[in-house]
C-alpha atoms as a PDB file:
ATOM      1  CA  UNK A   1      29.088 116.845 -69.408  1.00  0.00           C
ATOM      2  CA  UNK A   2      29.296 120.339 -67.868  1.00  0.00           C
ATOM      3  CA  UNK A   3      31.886 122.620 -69.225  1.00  0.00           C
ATOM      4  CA  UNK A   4      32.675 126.026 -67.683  1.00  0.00           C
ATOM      5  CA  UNK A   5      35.464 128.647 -67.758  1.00  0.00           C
ATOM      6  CA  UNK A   6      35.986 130.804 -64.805  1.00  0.00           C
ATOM      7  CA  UNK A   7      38.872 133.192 -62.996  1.00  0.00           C
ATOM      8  CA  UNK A   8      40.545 132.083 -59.483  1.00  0.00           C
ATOM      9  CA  UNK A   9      40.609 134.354 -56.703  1.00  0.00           C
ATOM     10  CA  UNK A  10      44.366 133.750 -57.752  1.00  0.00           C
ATOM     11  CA  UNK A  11      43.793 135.701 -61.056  1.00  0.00           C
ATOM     12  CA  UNK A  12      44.040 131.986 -63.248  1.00  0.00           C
ATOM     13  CA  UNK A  13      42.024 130.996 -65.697  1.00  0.00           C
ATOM     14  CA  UNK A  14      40.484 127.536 -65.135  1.00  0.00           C
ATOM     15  CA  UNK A  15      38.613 125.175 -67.235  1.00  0.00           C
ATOM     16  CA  UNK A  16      35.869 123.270 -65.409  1.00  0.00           C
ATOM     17  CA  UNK A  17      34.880 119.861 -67.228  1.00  0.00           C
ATOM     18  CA  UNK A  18      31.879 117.855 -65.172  1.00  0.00           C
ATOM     19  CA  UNK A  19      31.261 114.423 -66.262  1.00  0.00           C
ATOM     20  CA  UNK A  20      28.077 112.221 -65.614  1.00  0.00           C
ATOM     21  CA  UNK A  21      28.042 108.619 -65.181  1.00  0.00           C
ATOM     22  CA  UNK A  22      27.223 107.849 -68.657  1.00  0.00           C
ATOM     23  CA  UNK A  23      30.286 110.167 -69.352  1.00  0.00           C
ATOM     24  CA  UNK A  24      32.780 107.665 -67.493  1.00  0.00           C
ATOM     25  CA  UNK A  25      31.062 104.999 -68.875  1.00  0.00           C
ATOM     26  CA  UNK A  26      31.426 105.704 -71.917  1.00  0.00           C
ATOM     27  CA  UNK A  27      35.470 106.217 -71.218  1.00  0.00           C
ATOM     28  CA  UNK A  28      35.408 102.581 -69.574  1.00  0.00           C
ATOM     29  CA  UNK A  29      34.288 101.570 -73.161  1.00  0.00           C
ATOM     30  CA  UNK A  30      37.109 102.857 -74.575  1.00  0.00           C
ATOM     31  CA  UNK A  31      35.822 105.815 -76.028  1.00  0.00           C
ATOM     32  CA  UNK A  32      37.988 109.186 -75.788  1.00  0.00           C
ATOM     33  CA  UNK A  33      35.787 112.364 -75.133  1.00  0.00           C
ATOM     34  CA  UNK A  34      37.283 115.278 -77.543  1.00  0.00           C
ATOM     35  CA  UNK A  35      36.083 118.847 -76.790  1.00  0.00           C
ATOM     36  CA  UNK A  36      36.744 121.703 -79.491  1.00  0.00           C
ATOM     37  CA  UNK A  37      38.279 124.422 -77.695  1.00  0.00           C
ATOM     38  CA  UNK A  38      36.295 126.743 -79.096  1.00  0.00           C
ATOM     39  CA  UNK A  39      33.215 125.673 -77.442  1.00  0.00           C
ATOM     40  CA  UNK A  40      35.049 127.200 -74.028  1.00  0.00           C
ATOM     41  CA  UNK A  41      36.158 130.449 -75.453  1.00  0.00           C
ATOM     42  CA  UNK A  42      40.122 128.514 -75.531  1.00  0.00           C
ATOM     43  CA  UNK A  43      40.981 129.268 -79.311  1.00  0.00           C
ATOM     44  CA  UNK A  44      43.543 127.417 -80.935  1.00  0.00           C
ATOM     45  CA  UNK A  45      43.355 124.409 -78.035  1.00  0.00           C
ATOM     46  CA  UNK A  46      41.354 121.409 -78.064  1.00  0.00           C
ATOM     47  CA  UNK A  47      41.053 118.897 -75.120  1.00  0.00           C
ATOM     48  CA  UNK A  48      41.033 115.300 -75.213  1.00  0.00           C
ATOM     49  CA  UNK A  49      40.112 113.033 -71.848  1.00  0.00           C
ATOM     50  CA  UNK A  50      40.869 109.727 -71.985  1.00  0.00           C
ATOM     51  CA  UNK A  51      40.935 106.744 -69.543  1.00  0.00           C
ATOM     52  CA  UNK A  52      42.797 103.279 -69.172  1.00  0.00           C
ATOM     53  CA  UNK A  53      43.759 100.951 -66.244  1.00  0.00           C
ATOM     54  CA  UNK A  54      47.299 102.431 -65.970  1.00  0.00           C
ATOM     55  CA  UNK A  55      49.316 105.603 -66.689  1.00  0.00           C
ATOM     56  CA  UNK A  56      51.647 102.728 -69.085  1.00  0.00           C
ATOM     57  CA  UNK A  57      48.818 101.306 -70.679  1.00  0.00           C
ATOM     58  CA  UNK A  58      47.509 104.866 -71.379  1.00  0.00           C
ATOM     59  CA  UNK A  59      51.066 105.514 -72.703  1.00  0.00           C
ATOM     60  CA  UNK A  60      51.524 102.590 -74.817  1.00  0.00           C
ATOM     61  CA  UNK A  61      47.962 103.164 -76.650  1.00  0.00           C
ATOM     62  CA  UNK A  62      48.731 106.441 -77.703  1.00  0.00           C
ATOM     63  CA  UNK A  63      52.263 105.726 -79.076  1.00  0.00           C
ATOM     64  CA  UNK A  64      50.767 105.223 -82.498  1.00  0.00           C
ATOM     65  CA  UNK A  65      49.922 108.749 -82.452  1.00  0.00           C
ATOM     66  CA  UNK A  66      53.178 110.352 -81.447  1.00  0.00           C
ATOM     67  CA  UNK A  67      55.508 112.623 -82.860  1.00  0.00           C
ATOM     68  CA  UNK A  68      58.378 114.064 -82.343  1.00  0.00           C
ATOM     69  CA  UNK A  69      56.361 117.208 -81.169  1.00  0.00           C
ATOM     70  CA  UNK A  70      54.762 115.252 -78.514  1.00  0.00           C
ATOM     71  CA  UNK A  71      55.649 115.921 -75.141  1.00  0.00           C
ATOM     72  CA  UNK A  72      54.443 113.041 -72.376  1.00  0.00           C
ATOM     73  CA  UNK A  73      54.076 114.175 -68.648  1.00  0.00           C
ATOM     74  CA  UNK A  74      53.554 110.742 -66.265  1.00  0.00           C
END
């Protein structure tokens, strides 16, 4: 995986994540790819990319871990 941070023409910031093949194999399997925030510069933020057949299925696998603090965009 490539990770980069970089400014728009637009004046945004943007995070840049690149994944190989052995990256989105390795999601296939089931297994989440967590990046510490810190190793961008993003303090205080860390980014977790997951995959699964369906936005629902995606849903209903994290419901064990969330709270009432948990806000879910579909």
């Amino acid at each position: 995986m490539i990770k980069f941070t970089a400014t728009t023409k637009d004046g945004k910031r943007l995070l840049g994540l690149g994944l190989s093949h052995v990256n989105l194999d390795r999601l296939r399997e089931g297994k989440p790819i967590n990046i510490d925030g810190t190793s961008v510069g993003i303090e205080g933020l860390d980014v977790l990319i997951f995959a699964g057949e369906t936005e629902a299925s995606m849903a209903k696998a994290l419901k064990p871990s969330i709270t009432a603090e948990t806000i879910l965009h579909e």
